[in-house]
N, C-alpha and C. Protein backbone atom coordinates (compact mmCIF):
# COMPACT_ATOMS: atom_id res chain seq x y z
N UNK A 1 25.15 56.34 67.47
CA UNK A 1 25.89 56.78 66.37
C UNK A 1 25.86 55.80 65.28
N UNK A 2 25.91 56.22 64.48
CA UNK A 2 25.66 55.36 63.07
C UNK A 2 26.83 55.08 62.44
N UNK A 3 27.10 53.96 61.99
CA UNK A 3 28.19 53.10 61.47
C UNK A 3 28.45 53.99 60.25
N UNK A 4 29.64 54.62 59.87
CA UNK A 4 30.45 55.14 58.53
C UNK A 4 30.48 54.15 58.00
N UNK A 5 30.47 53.11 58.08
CA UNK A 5 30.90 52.12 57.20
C UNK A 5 29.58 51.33 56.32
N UNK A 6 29.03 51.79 57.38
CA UNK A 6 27.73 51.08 56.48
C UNK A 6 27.06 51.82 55.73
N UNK A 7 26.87 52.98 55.26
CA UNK A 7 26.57 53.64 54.08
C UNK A 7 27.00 52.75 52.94
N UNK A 8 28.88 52.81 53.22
CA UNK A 8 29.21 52.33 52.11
C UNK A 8 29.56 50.87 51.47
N UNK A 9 29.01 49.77 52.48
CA UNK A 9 28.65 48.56 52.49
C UNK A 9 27.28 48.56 52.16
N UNK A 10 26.47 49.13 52.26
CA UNK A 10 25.18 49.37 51.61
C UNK A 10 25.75 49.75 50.09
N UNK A 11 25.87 50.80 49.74
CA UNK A 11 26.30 51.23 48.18
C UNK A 11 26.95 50.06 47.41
N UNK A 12 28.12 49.44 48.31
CA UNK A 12 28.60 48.35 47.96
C UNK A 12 28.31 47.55 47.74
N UNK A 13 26.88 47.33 48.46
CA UNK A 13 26.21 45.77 48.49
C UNK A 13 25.31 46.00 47.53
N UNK A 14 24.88 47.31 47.32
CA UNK A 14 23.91 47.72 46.11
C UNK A 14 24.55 47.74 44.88
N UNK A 15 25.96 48.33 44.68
CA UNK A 15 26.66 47.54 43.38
C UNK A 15 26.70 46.59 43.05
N UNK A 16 27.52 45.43 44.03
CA UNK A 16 27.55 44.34 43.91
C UNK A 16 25.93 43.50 43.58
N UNK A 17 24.92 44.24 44.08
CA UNK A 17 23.39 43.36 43.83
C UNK A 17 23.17 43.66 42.13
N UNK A 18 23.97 45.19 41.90
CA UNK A 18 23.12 45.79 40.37
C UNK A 18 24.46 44.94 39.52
N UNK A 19 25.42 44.68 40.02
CA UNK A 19 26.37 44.49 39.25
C UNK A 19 26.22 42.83 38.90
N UNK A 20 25.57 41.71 39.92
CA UNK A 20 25.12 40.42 39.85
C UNK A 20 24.12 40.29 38.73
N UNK A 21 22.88 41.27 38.96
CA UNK A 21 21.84 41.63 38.33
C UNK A 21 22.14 41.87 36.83
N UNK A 22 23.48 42.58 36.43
CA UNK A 22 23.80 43.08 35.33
C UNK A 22 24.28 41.98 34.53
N UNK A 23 24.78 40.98 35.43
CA UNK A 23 25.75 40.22 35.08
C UNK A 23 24.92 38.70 34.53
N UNK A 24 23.56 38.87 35.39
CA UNK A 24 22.61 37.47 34.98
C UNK A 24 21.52 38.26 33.90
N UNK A 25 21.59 39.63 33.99
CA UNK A 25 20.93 39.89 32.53
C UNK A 25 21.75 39.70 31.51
N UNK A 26 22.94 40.23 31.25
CA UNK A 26 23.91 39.83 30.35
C UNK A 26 24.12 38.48 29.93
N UNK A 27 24.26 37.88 31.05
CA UNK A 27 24.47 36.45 30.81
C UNK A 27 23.31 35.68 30.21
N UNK A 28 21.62 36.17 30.55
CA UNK A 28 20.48 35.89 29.81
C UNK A 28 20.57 36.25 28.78
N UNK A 29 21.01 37.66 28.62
CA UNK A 29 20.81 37.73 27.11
C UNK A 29 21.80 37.08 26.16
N UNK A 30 23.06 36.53 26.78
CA UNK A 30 24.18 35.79 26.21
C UNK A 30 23.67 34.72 25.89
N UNK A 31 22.75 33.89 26.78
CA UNK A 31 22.01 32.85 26.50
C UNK A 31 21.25 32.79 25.61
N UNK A 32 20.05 33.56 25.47
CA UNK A 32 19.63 34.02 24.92
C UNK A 32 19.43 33.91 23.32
N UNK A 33 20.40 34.96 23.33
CA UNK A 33 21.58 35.09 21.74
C UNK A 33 22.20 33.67 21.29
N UNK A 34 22.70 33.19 22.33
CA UNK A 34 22.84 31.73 21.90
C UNK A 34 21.85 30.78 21.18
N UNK A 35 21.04 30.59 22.05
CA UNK A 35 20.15 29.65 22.18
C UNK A 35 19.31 30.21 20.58
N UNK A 36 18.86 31.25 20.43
CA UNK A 36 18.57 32.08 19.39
C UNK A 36 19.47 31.69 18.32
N UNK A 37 20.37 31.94 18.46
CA UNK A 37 21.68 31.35 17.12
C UNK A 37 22.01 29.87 16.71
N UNK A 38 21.64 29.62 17.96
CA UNK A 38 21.41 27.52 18.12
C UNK A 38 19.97 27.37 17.00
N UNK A 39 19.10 28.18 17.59
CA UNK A 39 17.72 27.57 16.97
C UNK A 39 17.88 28.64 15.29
N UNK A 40 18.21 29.71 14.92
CA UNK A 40 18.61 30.03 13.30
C UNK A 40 19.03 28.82 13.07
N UNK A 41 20.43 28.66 13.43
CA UNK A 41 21.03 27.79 13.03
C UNK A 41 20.44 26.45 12.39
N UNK A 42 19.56 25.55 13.48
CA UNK A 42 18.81 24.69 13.55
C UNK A 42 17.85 24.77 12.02
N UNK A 43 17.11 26.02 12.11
CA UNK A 43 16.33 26.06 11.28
C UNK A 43 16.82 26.25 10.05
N UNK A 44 18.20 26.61 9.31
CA UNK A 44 18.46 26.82 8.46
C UNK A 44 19.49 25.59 8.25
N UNK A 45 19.38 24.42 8.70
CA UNK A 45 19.58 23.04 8.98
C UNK A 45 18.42 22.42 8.53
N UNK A 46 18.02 22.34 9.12
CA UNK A 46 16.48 22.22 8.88
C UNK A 46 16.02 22.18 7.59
N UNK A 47 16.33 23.75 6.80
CA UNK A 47 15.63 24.10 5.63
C UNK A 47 16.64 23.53 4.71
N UNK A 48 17.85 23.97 4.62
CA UNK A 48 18.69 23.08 3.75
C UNK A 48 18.49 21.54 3.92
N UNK A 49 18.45 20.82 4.66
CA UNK A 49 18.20 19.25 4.70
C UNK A 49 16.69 18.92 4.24
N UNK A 50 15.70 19.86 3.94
CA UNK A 50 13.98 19.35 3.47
C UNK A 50 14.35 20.02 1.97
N UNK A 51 15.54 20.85 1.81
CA UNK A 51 15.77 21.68 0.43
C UNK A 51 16.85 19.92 -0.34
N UNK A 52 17.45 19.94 0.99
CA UNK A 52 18.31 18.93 0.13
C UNK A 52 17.58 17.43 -0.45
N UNK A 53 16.36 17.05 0.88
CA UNK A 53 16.23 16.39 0.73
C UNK A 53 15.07 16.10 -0.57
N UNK A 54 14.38 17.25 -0.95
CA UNK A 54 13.55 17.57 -1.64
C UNK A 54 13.80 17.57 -2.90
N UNK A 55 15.05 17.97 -3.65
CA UNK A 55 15.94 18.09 -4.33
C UNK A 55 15.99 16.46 -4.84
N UNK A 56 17.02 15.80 -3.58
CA UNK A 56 17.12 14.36 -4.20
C UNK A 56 15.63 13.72 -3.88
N UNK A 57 14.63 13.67 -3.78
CA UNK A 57 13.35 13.36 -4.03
C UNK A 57 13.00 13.30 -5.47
N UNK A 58 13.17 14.81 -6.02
CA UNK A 58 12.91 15.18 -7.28
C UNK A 58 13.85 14.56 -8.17
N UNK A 59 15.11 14.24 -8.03
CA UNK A 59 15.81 13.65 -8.52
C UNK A 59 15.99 12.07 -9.12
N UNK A 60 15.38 11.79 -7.89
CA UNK A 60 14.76 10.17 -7.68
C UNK A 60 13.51 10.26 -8.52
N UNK A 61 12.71 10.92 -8.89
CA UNK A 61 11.57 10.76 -9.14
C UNK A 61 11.88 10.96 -10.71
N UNK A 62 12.69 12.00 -10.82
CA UNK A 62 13.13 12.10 -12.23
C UNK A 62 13.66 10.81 -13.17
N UNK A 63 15.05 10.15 -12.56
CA UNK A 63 15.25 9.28 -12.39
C UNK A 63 14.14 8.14 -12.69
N UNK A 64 13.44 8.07 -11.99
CA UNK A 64 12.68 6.80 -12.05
C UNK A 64 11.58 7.05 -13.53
N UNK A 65 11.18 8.30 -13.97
CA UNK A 65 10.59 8.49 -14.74
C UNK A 65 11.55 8.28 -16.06
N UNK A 66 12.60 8.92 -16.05
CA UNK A 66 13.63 8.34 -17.21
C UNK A 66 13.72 6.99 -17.34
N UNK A 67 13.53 6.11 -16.32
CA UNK A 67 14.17 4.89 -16.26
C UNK A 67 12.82 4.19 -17.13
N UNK A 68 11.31 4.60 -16.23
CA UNK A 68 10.29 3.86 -16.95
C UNK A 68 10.28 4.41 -18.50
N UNK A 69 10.40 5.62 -18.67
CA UNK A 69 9.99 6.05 -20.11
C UNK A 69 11.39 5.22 -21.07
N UNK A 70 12.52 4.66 -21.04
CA UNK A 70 13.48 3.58 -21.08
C UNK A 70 12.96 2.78 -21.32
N UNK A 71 11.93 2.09 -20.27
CA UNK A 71 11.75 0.74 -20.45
C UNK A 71 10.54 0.63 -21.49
N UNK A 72 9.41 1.90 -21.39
CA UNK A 72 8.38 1.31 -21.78
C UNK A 72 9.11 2.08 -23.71
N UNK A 73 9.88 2.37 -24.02
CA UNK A 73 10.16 2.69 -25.53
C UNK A 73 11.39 1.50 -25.85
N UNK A 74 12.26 0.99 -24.86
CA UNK A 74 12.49 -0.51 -25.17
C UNK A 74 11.55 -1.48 -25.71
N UNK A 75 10.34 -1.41 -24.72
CA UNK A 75 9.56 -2.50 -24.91
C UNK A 75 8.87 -2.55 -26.69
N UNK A 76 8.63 -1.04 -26.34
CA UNK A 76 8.06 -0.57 -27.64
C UNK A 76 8.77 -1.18 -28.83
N UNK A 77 10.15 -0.42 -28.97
CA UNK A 77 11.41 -1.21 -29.97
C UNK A 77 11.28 -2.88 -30.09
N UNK A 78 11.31 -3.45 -28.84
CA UNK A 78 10.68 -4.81 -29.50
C UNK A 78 9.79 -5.24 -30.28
N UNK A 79 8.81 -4.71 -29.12
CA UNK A 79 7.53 -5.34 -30.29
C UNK A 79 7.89 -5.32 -31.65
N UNK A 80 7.68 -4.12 -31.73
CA UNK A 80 7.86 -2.95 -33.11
C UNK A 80 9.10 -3.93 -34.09
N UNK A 81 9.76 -4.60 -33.56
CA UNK A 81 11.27 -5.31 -34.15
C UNK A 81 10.72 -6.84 -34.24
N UNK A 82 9.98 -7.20 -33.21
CA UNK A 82 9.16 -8.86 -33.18
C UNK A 82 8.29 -8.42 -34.75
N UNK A 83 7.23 -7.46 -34.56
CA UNK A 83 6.48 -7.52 -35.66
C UNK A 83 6.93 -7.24 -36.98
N UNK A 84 8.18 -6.59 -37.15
CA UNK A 84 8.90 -6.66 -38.45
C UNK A 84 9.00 -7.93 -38.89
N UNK A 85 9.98 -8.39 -37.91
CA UNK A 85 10.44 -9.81 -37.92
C UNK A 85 9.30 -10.84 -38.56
N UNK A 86 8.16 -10.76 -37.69
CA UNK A 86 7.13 -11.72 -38.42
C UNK A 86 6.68 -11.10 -39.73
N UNK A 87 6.46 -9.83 -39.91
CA UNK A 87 6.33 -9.45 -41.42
C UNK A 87 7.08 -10.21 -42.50
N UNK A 88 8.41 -10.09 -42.03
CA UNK A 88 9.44 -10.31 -43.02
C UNK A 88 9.58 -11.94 -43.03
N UNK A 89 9.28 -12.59 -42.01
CA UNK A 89 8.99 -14.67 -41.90
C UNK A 89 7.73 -14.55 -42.80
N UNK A 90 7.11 -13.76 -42.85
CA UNK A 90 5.56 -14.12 -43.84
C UNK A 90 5.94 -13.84 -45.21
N UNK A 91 6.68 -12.68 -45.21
CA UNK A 91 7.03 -12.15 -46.68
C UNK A 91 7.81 -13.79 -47.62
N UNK A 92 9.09 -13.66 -46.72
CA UNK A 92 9.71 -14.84 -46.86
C UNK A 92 9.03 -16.25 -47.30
N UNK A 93 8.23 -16.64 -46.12
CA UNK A 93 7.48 -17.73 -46.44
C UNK A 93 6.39 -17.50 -47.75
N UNK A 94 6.29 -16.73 -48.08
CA UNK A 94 5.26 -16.35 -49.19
C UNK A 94 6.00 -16.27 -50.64
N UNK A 95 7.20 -15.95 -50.61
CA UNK A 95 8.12 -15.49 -51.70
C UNK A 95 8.58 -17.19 -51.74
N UNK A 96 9.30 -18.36 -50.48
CA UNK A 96 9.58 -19.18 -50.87
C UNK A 96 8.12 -20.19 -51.85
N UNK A 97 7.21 -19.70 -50.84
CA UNK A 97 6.35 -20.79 -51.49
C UNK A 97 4.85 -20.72 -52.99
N UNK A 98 5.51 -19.11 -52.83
CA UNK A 98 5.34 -18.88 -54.63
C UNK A 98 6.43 -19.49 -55.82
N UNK A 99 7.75 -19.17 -55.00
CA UNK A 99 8.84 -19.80 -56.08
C UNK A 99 8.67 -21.38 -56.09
N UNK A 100 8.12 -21.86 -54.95
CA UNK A 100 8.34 -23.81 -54.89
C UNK A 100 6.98 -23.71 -56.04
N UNK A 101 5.95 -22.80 -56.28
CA UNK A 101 4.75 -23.31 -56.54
C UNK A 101 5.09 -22.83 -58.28
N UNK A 102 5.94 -21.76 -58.97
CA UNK A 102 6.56 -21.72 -59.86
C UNK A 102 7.58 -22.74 -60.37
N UNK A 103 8.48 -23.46 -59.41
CA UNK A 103 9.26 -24.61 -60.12
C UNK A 103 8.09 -25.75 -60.54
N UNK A 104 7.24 -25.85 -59.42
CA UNK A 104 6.15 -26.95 -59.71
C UNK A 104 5.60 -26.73 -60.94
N UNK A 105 5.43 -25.33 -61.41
CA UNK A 105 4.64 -25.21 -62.64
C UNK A 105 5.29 -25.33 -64.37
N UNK A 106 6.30 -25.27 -63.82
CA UNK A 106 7.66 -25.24 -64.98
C UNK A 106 7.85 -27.04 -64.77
N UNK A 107 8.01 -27.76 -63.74
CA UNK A 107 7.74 -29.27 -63.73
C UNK A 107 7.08 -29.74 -64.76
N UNK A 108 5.76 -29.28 -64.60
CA UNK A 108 4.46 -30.02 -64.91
C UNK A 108 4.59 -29.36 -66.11
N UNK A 109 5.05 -28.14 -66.81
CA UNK A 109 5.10 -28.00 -67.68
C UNK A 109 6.23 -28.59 -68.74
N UNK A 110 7.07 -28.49 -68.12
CA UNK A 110 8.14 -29.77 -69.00
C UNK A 110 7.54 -31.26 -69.24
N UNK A 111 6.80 -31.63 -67.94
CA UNK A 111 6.00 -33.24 -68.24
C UNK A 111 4.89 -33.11 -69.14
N UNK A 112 4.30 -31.91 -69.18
CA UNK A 112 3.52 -32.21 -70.51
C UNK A 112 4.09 -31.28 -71.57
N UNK A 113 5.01 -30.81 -71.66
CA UNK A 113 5.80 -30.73 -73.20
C UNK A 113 6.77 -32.34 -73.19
N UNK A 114 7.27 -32.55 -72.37
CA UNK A 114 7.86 -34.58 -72.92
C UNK A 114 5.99 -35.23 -73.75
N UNK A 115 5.33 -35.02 -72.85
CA UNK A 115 4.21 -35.59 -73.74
C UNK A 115 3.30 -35.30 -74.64
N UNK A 116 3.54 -33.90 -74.63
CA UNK A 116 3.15 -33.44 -76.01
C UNK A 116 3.81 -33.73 -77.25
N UNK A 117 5.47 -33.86 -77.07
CA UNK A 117 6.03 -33.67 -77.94
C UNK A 117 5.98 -35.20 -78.28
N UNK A 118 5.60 -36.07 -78.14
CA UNK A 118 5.63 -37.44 -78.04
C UNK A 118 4.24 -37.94 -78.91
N UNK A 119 3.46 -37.15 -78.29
CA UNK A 119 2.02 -37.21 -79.00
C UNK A 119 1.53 -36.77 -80.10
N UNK A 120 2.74 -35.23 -80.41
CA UNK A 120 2.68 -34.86 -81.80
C UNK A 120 3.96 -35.95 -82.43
N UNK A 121 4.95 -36.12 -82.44
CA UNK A 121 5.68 -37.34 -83.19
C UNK A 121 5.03 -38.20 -83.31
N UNK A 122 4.04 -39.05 -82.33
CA UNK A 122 3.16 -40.11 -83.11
C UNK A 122 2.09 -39.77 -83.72
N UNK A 123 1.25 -38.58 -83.71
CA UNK A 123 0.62 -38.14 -84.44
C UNK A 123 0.98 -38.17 -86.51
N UNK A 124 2.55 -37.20 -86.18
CA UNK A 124 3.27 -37.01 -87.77
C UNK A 124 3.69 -38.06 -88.17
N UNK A 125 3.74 -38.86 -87.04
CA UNK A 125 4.19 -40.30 -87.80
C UNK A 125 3.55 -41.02 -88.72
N UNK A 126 2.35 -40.97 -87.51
CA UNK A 126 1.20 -41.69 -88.37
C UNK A 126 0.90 -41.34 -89.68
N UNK A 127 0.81 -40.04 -89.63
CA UNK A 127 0.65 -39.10 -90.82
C UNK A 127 1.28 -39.77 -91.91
N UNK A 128 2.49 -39.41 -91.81
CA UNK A 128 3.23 -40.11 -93.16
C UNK A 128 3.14 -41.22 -92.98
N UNK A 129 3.55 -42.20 -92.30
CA UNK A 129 2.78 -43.64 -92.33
C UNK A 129 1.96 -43.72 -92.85
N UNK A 130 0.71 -42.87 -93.21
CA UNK A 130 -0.41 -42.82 -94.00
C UNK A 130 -0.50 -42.45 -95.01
N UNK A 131 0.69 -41.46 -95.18
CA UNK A 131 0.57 -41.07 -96.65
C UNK A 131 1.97 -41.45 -97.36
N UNK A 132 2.69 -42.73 -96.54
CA UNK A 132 3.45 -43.69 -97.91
C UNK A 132 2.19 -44.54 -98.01
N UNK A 133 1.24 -44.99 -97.63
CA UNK A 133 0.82 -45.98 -97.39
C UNK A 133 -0.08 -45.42 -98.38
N UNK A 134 -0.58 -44.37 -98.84
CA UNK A 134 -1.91 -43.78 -99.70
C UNK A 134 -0.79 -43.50 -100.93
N UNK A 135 0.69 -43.28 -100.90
CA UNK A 135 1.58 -43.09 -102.27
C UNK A 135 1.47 -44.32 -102.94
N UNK A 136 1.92 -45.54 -102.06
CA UNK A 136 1.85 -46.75 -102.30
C UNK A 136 0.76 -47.40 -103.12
N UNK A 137 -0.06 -46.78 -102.83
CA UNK A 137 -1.69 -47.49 -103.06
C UNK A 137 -1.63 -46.53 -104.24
N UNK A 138 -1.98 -45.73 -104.25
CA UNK A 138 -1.58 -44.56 -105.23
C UNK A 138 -1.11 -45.03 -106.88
N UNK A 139 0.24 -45.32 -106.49
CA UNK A 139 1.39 -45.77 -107.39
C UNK A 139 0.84 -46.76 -107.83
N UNK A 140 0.24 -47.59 -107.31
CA UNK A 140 -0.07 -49.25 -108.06
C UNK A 140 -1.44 -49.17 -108.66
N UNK A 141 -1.52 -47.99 -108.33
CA UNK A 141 -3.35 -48.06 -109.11
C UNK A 141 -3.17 -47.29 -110.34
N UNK A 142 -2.33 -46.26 -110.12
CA UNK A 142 -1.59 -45.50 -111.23
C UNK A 142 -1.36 -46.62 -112.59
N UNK A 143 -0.38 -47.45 -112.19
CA UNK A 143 0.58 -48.27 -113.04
C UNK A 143 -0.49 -49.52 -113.61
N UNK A 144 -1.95 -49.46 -113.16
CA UNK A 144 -2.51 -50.36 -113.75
C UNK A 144 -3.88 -49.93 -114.74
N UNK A 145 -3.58 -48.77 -114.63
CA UNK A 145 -4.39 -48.00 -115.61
C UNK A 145 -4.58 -48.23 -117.11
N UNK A 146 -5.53 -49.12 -117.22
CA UNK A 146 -5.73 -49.67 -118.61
C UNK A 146 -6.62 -48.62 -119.74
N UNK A 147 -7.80 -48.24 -118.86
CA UNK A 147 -9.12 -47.85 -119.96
C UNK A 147 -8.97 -46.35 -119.16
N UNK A 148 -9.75 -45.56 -120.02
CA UNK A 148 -10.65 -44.52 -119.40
C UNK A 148 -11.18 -44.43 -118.09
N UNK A 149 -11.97 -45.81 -118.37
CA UNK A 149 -12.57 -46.12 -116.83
C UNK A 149 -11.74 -46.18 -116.22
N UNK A 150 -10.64 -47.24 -116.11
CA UNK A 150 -9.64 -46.67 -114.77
C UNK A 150 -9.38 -45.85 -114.55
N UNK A 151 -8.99 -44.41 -115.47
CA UNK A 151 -8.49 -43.59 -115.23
C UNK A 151 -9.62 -42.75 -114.31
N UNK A 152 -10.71 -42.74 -114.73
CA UNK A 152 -12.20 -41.99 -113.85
C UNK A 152 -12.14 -43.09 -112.45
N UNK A 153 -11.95 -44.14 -112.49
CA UNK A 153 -11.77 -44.59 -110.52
C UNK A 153 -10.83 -44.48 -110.40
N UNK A 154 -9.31 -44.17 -110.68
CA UNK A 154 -8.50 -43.85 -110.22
C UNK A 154 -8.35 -41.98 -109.67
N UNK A 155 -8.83 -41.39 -110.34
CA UNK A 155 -8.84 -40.06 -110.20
C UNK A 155 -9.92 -39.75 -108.83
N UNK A 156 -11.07 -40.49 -108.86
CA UNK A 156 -12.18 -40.91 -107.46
C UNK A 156 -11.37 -41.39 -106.36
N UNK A 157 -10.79 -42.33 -106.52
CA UNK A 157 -10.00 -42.84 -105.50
C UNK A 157 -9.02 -41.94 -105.17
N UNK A 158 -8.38 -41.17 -105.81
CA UNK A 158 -7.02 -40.20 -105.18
C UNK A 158 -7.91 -38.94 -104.88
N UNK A 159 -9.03 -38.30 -105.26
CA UNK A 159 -9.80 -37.34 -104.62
C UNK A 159 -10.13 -38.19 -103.31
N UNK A 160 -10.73 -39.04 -102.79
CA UNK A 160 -10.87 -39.71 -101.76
C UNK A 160 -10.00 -39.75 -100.78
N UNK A 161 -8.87 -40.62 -101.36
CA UNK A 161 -7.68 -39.77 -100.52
C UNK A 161 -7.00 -38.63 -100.12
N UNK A 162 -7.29 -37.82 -100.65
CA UNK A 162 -6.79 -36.41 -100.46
C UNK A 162 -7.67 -35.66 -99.42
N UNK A 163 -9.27 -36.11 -99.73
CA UNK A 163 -9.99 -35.65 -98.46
C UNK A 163 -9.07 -36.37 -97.05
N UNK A 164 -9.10 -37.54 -97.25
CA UNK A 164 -8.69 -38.01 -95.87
C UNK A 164 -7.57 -37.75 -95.23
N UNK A 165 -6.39 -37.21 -96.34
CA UNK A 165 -4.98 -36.82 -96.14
C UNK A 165 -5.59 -35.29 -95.37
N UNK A 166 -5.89 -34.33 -95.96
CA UNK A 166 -6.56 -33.36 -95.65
C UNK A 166 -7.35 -33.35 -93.93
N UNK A 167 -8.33 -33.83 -93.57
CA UNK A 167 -8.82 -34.97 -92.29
C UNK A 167 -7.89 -34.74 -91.43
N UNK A 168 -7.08 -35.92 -92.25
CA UNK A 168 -5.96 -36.17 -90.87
C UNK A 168 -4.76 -35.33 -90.65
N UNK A 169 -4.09 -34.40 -91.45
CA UNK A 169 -3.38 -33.04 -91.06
C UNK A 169 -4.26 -32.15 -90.44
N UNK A 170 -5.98 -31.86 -90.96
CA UNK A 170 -6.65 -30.79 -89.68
C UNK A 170 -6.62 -31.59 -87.99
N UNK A 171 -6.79 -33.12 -87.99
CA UNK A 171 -6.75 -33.92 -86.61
C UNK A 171 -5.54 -33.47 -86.08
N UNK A 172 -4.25 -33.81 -87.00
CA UNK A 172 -2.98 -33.20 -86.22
C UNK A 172 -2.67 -32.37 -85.67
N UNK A 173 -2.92 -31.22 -86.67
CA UNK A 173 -2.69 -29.86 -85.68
C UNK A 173 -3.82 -29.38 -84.93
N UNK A 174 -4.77 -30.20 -84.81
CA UNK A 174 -5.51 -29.90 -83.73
C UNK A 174 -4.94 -30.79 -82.44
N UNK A 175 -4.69 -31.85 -82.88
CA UNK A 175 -4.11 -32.56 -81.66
C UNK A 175 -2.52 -31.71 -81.36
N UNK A 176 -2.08 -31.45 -82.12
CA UNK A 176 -0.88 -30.64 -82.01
C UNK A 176 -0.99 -29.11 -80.84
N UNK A 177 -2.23 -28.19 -81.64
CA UNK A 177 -2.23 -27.27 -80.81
C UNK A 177 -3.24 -27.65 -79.58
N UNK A 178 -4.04 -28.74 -79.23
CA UNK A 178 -4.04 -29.26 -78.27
C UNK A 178 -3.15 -29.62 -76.59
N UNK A 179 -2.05 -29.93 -77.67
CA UNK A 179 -1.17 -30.71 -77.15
C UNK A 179 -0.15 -29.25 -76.11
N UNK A 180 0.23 -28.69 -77.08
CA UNK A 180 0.75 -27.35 -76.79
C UNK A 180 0.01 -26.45 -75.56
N UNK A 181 -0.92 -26.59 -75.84
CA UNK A 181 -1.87 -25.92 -74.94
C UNK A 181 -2.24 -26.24 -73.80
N UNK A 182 -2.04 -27.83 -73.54
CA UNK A 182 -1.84 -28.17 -72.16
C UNK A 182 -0.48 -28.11 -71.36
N UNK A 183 0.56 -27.98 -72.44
CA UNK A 183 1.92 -27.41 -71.91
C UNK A 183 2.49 -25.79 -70.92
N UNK A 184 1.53 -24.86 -72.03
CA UNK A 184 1.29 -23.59 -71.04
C UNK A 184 0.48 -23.93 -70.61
N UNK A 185 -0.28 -23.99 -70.07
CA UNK A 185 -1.56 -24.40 -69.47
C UNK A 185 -1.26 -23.94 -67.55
N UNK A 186 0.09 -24.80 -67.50
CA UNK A 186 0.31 -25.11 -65.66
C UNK A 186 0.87 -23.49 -65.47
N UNK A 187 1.89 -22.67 -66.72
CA UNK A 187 2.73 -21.90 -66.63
C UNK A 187 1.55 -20.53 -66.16
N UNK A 188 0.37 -20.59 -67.34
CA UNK A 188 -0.56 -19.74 -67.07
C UNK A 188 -1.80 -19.74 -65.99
N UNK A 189 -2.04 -20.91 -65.32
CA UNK A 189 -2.26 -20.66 -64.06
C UNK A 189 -1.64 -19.71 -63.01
N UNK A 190 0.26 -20.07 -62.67
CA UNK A 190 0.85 -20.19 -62.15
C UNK A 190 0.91 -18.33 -62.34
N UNK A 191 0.88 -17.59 -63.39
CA UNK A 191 0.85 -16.48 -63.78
C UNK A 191 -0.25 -16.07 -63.06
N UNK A 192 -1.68 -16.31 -63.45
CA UNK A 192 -3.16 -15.71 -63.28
C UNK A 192 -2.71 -15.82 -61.31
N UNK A 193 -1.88 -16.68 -60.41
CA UNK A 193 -2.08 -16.68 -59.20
C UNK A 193 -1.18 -15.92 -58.59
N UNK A 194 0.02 -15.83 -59.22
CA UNK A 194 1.29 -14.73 -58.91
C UNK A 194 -0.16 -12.96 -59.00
N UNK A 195 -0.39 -12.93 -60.18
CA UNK A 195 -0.85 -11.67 -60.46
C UNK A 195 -2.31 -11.43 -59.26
N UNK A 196 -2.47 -12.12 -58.69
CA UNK A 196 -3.88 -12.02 -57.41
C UNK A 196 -3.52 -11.58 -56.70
């Protein structure tokens, strides 16, 4: 005779096998799903941290390109500010040492107007020195005028003098505008080298 009971210890044991079975598929696929949601997860970890890190890469790189394009239009501004600078030391030095080379010429031109003017006073001096000295002579040859004949060498003799009076006023103002002429002289250099 056959056990009643074991039909349903069989059925039972066949639940309990489909129901274990159900329970480690479930539980695989629980795993599964996990492990699956672990690794999304992961990967969208993953992608945000190569997004993030990519990001501040570009950032850094940006950065560093701002920083050089900074330095190299600093550098630029120097130069660019050095070479003014020496423009303006040359300008300078050129402006002082045209003006030192203008007082020099106004110097030398005052030292030869003191000696011009010195050279024409002894010049006019002489002059009239020469011509009391030809009145003088003059006067006494005048006052001894006896004949005719004196009067014909006296009239020879004061034409004589008059050439020489004559003479020596063209010597003067030649020594005069001489004289003058070496006075501008330094001023008109000093002009002809300004204007080069």
């Amino acid at each position: 005779m056959s056990d009643p009971i074991k039909p349903v210890s069989n059925v039972a044991e066949n639940v309990l096998n489909k129901s274990s079975e159900a329970s480690r598929d479930a539980a695989g696929a629980g795993m599964a799903a996990v492990k699956d949601g672990i690794n999304a997860a992961a990967n969208v970890s993953s992608t945000a941290l190569n997004a993030a890190a990519d990001a501040g890469n570009a950032a850094f790189d940006n950065s560093k390109d701002l920083l050089n394009t900074a330095e190299r239009k600093s550098a630029e501004f120097v130069h660019t500010g050095a070479e003014a600078g020496e423009q303006m030391k040359a300008k300078i030095q050129a402006f002082t040492e045209r003006g030192t080379q203008t007082l020099n010429a106004y110097a030398e031109a005052g030292k030869q107007a003191t000696a011009a003017f010195s050279d024409v006073s002894q010049a006019w001096g002489e002059v009239y020195s020469r011509q009391l000295a030809d009145y003088n002579e003059l006067s006494q040859k005048a006052l001894r005028l006896r004949s005719p004949q004196d009067l014909i060498e006296f009239q020879s003799f004061a034409a004589e003098r008059a050439q020489d009076q004559l003479a020596l006023m063209r010597d003067t103002y030649t020594r005069a505008f001489n004289a003058f002429t070496r006075v501008w002289q330094p001023l008109t250099n000093q002009n002809e080298a300004l204007a080069a």
